[in-house]
PDB file of N, CA and C in Angstrom:
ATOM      1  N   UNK A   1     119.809 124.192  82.870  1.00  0.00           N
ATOM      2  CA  UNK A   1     119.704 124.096  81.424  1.00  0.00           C
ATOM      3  C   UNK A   1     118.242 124.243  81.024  1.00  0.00           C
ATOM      4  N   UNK A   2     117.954 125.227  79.908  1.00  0.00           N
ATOM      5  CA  UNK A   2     116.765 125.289  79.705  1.00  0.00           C
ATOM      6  C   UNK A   2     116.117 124.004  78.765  1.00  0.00           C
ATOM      7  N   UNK A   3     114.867 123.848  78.798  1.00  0.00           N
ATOM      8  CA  UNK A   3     114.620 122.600  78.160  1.00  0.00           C
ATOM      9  C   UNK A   3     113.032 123.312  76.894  1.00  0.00           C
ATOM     10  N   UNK A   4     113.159 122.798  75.703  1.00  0.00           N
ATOM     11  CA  UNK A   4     111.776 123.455  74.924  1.00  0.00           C
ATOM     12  C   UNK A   4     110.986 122.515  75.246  1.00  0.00           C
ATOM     13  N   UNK A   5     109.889 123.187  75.534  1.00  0.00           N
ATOM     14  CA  UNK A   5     108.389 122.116  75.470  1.00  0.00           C
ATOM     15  C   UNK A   5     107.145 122.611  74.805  1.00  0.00           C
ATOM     16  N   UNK A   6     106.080 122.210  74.702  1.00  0.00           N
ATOM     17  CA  UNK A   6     105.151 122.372  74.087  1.00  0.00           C
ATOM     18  C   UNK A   6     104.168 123.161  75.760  1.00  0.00           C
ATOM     19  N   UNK A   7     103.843 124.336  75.967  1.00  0.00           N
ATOM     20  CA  UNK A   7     103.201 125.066  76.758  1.00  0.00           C
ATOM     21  C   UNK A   7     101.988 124.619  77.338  1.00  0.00           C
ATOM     22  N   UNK A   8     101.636 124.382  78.767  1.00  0.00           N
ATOM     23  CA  UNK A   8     100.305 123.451  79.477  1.00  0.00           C
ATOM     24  C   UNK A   8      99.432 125.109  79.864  1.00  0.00           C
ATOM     25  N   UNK A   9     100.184 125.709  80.155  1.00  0.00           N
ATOM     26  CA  UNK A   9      99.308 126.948  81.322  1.00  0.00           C
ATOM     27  C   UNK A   9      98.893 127.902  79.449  1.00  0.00           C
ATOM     28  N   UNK A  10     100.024 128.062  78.426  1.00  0.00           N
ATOM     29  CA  UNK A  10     100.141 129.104  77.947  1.00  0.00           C
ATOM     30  C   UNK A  10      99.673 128.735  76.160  1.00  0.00           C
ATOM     31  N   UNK A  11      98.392 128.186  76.084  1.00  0.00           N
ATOM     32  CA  UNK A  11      98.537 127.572  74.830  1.00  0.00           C
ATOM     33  C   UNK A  11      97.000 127.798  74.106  1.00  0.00           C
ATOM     34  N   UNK A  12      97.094 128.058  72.909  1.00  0.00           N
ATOM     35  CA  UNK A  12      95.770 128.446  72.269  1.00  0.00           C
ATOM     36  C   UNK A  12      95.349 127.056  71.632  1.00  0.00           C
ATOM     37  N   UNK A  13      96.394 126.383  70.528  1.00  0.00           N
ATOM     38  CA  UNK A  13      96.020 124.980  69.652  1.00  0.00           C
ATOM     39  C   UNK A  13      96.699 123.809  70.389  1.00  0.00           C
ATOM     40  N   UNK A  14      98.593 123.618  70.473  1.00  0.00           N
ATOM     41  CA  UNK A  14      98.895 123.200  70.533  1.00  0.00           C
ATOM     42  C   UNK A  14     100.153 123.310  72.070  1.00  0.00           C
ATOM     43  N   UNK A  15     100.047 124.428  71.882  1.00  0.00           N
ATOM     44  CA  UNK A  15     100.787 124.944  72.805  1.00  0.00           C
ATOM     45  C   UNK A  15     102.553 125.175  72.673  1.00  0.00           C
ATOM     46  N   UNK A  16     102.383 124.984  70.929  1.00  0.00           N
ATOM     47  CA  UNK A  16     104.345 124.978  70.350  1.00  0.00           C
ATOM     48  C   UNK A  16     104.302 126.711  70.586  1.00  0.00           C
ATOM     49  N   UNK A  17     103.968 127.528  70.365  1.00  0.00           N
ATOM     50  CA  UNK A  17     103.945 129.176  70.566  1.00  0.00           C
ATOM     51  C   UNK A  17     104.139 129.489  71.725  1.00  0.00           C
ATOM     52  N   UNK A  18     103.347 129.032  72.539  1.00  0.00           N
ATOM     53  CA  UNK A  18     103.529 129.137  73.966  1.00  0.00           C
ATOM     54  C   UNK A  18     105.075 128.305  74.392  1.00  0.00           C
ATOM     55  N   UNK A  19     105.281 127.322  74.261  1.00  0.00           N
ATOM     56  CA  UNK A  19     106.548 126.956  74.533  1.00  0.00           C
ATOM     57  C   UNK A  19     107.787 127.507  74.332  1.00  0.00           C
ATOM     58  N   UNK A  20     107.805 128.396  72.604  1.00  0.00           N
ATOM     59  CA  UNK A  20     108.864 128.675  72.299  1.00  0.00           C
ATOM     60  C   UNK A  20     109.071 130.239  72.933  1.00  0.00           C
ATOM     61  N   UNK A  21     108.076 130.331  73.440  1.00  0.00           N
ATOM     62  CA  UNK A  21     108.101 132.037  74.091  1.00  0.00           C
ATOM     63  C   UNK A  21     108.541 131.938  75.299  1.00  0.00           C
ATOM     64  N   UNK A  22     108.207 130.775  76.053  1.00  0.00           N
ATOM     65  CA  UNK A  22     108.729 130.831  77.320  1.00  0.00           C
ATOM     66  C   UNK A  22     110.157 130.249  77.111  1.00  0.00           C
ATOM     67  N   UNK A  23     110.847 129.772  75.902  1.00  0.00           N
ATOM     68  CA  UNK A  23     111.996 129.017  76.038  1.00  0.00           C
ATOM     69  C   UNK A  23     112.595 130.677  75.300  1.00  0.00           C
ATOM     70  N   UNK A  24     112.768 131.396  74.818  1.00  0.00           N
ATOM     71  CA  UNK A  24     113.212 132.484  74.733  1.00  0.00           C
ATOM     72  C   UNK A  24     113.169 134.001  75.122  1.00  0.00           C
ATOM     73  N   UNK A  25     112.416 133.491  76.178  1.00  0.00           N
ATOM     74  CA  UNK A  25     111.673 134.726  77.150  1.00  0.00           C
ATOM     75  C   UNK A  25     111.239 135.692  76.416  1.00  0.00           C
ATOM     76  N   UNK A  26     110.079 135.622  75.761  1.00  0.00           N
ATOM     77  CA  UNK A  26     109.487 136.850  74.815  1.00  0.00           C
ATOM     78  C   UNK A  26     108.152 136.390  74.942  1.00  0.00           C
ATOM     79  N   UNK A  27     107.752 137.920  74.501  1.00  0.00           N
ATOM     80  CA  UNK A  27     105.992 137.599  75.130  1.00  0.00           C
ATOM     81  C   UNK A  27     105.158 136.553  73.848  1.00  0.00           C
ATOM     82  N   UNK A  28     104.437 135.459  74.329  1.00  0.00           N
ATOM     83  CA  UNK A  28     103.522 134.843  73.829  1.00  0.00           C
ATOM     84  C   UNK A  28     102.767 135.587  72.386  1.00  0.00           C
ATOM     85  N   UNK A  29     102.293 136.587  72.868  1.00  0.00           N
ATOM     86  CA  UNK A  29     101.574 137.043  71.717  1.00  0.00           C
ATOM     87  C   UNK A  29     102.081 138.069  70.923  1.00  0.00           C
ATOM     88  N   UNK A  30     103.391 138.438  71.255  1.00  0.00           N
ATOM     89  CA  UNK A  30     104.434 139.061  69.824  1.00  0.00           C
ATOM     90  C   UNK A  30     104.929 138.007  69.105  1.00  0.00           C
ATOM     91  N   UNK A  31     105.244 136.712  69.815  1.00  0.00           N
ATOM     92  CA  UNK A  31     105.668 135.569  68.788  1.00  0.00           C
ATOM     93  C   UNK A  31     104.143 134.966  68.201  1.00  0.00           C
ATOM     94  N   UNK A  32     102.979 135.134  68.532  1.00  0.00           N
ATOM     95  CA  UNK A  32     102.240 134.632  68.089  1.00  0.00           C
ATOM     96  C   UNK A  32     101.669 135.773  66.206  1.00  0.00           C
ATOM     97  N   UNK A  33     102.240 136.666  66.893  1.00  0.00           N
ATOM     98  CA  UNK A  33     101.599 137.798  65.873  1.00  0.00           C
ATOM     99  C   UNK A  33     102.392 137.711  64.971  1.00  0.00           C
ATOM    100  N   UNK A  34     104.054 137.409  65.188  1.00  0.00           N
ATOM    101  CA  UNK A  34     104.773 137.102  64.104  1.00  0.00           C
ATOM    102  C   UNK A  34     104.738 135.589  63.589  1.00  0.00           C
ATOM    103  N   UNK A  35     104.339 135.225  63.717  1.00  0.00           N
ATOM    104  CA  UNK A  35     103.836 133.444  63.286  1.00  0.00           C
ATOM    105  C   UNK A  35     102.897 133.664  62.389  1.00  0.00           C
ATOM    106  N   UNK A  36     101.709 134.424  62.423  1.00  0.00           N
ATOM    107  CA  UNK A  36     100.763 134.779  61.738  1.00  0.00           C
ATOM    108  C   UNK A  36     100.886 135.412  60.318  1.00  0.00           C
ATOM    109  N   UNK A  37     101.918 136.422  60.574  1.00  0.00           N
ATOM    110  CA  UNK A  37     102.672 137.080  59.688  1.00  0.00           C
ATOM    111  C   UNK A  37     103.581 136.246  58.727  1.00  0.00           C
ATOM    112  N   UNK A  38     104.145 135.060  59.307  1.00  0.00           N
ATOM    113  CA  UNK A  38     104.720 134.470  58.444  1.00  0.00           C
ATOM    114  C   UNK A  38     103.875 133.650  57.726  1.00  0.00           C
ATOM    115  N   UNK A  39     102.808 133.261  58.248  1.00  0.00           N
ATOM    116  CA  UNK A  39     101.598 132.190  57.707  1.00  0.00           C
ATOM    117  C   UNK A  39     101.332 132.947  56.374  1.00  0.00           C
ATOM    118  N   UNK A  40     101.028 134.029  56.985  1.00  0.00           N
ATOM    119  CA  UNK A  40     100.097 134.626  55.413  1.00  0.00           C
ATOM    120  C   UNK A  40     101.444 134.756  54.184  1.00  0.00           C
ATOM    121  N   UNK A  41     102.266 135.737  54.555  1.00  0.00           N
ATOM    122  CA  UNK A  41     103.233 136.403  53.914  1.00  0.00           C
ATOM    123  C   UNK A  41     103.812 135.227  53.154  1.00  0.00           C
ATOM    124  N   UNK A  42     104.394 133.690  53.636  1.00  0.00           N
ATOM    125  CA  UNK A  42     104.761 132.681  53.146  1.00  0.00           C
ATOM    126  C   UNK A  42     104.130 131.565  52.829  1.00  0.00           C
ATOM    127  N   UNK A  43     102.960 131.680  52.250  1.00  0.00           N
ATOM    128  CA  UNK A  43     102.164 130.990  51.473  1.00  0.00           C
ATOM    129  C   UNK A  43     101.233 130.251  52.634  1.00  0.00           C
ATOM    130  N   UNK A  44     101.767 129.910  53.667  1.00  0.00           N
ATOM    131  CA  UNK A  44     101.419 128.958  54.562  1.00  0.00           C
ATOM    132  C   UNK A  44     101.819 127.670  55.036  1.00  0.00           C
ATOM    133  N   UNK A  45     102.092 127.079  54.042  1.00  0.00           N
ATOM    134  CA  UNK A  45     102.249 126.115  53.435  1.00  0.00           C
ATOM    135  C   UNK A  45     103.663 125.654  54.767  1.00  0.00           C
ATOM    136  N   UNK A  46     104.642 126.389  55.076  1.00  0.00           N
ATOM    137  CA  UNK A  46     106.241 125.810  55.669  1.00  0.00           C
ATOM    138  C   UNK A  46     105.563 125.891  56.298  1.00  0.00           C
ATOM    139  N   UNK A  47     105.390 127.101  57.214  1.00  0.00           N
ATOM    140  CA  UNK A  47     104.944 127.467  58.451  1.00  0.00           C
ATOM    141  C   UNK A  47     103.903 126.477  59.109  1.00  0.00           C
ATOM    142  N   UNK A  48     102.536 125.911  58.977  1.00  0.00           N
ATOM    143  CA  UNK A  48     102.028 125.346  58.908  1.00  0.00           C
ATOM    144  C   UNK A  48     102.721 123.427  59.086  1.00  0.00           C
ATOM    145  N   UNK A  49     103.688 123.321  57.931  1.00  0.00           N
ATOM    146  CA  UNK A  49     104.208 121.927  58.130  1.00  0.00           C
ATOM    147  C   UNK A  49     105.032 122.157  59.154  1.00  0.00           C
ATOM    148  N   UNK A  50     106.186 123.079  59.892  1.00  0.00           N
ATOM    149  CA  UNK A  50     106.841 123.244  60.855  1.00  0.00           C
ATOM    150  C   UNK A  50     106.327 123.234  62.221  1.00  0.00           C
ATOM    151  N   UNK A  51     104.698 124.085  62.188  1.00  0.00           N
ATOM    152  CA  UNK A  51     104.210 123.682  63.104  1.00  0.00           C
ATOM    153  C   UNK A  51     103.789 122.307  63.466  1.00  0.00           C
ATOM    154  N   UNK A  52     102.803 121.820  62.618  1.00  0.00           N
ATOM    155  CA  UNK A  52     102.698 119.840  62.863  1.00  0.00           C
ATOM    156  C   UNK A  52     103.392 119.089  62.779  1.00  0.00           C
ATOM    157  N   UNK A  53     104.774 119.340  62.416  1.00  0.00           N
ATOM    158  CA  UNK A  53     106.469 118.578  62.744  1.00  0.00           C
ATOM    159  C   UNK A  53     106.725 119.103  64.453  1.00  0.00           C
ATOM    160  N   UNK A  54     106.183 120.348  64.706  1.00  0.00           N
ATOM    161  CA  UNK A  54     106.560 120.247  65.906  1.00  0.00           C
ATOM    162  C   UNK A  54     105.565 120.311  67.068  1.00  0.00           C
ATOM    163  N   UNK A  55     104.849 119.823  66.896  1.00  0.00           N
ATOM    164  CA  UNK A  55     103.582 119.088  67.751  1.00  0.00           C
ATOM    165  C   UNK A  55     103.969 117.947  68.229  1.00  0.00           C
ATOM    166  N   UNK A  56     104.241 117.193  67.231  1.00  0.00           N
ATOM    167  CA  UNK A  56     104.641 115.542  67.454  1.00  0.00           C
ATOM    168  C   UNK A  56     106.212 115.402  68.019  1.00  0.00           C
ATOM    169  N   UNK A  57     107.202 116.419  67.889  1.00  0.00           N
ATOM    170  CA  UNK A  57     108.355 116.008  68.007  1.00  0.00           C
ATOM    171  C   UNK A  57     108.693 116.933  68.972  1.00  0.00           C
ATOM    172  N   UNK A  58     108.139 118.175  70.149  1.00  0.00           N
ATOM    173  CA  UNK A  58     108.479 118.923  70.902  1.00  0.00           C
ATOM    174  C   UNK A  58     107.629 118.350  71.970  1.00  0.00           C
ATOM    175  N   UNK A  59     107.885 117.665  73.212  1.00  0.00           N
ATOM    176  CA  UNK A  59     107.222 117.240  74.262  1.00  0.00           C
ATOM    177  C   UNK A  59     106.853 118.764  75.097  1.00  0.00           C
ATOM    178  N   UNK A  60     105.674 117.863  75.811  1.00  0.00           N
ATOM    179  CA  UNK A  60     104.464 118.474  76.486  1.00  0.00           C
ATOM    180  C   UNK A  60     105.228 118.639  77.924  1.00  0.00           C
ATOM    181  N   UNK A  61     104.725 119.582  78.043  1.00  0.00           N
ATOM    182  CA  UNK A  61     105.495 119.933  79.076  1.00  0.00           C
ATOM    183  C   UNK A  61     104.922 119.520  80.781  1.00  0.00           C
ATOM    184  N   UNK A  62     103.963 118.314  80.237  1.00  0.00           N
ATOM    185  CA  UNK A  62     103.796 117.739  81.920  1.00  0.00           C
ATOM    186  C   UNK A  62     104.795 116.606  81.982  1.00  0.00           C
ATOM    187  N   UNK A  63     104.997 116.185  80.452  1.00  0.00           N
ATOM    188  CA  UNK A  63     105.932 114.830  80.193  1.00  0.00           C
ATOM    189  C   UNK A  63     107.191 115.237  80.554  1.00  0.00           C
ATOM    190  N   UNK A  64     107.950 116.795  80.338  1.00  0.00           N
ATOM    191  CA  UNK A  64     109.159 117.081  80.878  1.00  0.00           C
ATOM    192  C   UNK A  64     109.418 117.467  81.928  1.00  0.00           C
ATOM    193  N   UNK A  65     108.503 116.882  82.972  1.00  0.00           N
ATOM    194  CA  UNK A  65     108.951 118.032  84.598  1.00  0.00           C
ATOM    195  C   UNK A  65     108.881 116.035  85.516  1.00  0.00           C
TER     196      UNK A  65
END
């Protein structure tokens, strides 16, 4: 069973980008480029609170092994 975590090897801020790329097998920096894209394009504002909702609430992935 796959498990989401917050990325240790694969992480620029927080490491939620890196996590969700390896939990859907897609490359790091096409999901990062579309994250960006949504930042600007959608004010910022969700994107931004979704990310620091999921900082605190997506474990680190030394805590899940």
């Amino acid at each position: 069973m796959k498990r989401l975590f917050r990325s240790e090897k694969d992480r620029k801020i927080a490491g939620v980008v890196g996590g969700l790329a390896e939990y859907f097998n897609i490359d790091a920096a096409l999901l990062r480029i579309i994250t960006v894209l949504l930042f600007i394009f959608s004010t910022g504002i969700p994107v931004l609170l979704i990310y620091i909702v999921w900082v605190f609430v997506v474990p680190n992935e030394g805590d899940v092994k």
